[in-house]
C-alpha atoms as a PDB file:
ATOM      1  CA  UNK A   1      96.847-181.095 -79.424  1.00  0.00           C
ATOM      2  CA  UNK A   2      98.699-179.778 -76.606  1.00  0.00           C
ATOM      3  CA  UNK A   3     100.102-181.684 -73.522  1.00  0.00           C
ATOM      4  CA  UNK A   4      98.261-180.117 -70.430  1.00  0.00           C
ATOM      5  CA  UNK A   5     101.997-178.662 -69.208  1.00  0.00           C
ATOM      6  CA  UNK A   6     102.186-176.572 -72.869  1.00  0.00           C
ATOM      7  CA  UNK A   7      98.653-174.996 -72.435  1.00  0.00           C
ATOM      8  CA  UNK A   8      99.053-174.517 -68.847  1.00  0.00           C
ATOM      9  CA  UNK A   9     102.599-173.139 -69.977  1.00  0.00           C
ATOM     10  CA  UNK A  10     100.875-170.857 -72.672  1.00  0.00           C
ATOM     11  CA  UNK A  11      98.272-169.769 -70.841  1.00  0.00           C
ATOM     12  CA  UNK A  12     100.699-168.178 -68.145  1.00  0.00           C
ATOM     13  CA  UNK A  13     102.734-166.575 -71.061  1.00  0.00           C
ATOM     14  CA  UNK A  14      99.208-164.738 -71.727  1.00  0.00           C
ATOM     15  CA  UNK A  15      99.646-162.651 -68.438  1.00  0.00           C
ATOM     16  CA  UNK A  16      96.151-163.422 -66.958  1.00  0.00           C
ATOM     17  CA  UNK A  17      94.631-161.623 -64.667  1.00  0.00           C
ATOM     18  CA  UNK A  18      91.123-161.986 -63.463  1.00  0.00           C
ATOM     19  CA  UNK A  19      89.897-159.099 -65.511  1.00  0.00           C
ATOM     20  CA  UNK A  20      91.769-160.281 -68.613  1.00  0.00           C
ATOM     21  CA  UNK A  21      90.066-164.058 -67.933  1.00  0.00           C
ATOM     22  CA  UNK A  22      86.855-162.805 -67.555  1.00  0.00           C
ATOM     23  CA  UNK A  23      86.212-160.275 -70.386  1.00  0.00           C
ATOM     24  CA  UNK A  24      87.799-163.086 -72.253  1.00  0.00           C
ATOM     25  CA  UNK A  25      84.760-165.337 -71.035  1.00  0.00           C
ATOM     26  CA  UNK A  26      82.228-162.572 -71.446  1.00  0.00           C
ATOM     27  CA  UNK A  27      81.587-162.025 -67.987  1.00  0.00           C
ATOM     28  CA  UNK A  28      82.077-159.866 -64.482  1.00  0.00           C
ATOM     29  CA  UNK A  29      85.496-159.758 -62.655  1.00  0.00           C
ATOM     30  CA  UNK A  30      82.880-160.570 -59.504  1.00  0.00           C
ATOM     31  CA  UNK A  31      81.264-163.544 -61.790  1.00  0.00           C
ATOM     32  CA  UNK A  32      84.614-165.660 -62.470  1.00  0.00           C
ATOM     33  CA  UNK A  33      85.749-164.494 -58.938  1.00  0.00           C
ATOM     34  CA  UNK A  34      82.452-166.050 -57.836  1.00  0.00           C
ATOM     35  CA  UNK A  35      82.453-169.142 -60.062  1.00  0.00           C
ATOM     36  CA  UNK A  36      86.012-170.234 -58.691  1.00  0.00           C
ATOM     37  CA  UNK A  37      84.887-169.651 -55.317  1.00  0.00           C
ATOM     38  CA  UNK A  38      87.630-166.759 -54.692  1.00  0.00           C
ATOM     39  CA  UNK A  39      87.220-164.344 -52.311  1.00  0.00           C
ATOM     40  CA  UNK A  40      85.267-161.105 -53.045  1.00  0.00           C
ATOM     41  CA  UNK A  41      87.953-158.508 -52.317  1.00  0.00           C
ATOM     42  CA  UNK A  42      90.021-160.140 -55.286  1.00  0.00           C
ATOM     43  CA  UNK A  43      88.226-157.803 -57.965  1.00  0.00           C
ATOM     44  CA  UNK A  44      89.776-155.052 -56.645  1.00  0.00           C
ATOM     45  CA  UNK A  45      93.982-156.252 -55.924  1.00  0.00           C
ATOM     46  CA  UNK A  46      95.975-155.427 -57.857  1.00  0.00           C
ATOM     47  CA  UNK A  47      98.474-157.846 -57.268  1.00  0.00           C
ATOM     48  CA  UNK A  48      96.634-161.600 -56.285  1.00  0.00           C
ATOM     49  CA  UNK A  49      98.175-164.556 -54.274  1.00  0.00           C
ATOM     50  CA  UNK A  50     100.412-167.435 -56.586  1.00  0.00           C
ATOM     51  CA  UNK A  51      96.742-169.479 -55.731  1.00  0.00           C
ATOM     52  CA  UNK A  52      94.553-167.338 -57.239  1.00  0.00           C
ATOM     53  CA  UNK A  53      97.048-166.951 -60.482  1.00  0.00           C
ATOM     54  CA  UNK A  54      97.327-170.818 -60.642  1.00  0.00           C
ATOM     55  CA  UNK A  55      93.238-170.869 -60.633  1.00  0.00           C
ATOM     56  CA  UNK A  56      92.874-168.153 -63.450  1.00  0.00           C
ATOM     57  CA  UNK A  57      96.280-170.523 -65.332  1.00  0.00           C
ATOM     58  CA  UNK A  58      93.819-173.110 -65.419  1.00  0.00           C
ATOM     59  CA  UNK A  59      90.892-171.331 -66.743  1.00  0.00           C
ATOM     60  CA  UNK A  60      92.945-169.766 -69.223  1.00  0.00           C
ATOM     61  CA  UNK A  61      94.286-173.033 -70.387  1.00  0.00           C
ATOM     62  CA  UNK A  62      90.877-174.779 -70.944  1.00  0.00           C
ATOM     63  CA  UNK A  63      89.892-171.699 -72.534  1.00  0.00           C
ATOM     64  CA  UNK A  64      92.277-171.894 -75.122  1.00  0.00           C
ATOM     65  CA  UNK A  65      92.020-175.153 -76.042  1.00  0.00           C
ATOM     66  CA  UNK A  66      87.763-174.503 -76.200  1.00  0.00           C
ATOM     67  CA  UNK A  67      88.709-171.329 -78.587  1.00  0.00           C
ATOM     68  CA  UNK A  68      90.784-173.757 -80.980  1.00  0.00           C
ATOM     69  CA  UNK A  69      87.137-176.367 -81.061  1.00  0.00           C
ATOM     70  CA  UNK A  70      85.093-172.547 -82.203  1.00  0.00           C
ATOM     71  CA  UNK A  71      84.504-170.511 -84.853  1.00  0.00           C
ATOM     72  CA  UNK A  72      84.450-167.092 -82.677  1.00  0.00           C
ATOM     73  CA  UNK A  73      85.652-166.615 -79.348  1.00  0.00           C
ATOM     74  CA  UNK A  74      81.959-165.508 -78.349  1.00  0.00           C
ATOM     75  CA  UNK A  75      81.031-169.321 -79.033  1.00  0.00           C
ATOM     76  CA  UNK A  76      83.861-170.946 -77.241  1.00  0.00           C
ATOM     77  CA  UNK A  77      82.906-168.576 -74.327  1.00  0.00           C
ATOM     78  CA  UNK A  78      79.409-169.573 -74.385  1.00  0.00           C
ATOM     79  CA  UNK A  79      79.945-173.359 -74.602  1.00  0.00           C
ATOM     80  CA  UNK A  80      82.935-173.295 -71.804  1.00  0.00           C
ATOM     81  CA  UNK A  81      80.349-171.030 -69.118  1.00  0.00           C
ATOM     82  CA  UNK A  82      77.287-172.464 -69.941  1.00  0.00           C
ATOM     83  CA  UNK A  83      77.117-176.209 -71.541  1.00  0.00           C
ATOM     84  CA  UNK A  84      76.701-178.746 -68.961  1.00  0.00           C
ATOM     85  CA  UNK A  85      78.762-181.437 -70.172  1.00  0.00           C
ATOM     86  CA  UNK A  86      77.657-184.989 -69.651  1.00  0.00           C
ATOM     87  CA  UNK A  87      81.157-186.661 -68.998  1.00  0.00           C
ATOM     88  CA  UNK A  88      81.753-184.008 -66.584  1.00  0.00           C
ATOM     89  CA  UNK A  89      78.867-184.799 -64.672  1.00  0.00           C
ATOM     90  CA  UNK A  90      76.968-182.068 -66.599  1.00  0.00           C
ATOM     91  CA  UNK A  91      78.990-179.518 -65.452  1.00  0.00           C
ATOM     92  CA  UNK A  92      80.134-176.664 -67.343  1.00  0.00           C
ATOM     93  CA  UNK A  93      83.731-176.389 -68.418  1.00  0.00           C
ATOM     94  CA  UNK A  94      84.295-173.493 -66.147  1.00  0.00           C
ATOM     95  CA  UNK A  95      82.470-175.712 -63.500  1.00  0.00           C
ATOM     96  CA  UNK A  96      84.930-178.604 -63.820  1.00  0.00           C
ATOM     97  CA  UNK A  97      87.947-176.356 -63.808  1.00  0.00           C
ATOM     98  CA  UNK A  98      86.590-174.364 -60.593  1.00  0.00           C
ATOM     99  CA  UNK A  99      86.532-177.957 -59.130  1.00  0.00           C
ATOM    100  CA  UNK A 100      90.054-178.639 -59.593  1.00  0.00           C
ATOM    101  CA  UNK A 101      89.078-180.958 -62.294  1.00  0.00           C
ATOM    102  CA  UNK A 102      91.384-179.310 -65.071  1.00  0.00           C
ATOM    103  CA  UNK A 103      92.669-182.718 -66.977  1.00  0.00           C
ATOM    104  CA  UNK A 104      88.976-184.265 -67.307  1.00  0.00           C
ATOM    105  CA  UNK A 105      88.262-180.914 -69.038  1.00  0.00           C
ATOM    106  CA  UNK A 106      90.975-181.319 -71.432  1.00  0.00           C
ATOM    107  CA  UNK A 107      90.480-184.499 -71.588  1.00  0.00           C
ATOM    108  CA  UNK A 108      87.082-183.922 -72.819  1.00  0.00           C
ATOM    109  CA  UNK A 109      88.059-181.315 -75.240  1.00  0.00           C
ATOM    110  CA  UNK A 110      90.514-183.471 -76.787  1.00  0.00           C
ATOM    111  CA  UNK A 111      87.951-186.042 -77.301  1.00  0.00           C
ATOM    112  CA  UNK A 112      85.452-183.564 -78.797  1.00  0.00           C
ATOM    113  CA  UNK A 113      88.410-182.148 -80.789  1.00  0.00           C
ATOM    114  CA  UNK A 114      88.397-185.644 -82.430  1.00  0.00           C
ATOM    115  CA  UNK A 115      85.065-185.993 -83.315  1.00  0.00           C
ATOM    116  CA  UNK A 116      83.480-187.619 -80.507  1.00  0.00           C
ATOM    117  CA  UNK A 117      80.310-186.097 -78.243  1.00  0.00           C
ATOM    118  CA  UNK A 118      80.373-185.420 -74.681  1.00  0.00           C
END
């Protein structure tokens, strides 16, 4: 697995942009722009501030590594939006990472990644 600086490294190679991130997740530009608490006028920039990049970084990077655990990237998106995960005080992937909480999300999925449950 990954150290957190390669996937966060990787996921910024990948260009994301809010509308990349959240077709990627199966969802609304005004959904993930919702979920990490951005403001609503960020669906329609065109260019966004280096905060909102670093945000959409982060969800890119736990998404990756949650794409690597899945068969199909329609499962990984499912299980990173909508399992609440006990360890992460059953919140959702996407929930921890919203909260700033991007290493006990990894941390998780590198756990899960070697057999263990959440």
């Amino acid at each position: 697995m990954l150290l957190t600086q390669d996937i966060i490294q990787n996921a910024r190679s990948c260009g994301a942009t809010l509308h990349s991130v959240a077709k990627a997740l199966e969802m609304e530009p005004t959904e993930l722009a919702d979920a990490l608490r951005l403001p609503a006028d960020v669906v329609h920039q065109t260019t966004v501030s280096d905060e909102v990049q670093h945000r959409l970084h982060e969800v890119c990077a736990a998404f990756l590594v949650t794409a690597e655990l899945h068969e199909s990237d329609a499962d990984a998106a499912q299980h990173f939006r909508l399992t609440p995960i006990r360890v992460l005080g059953h919140r959702t992937l996407l929930q921890a990472v919203a909260d700033g909480d991007l290493e006990k999300a990894l941390r998780y999925l590198r756990t899960i990644s070697g057999g263990q449950n959440g």
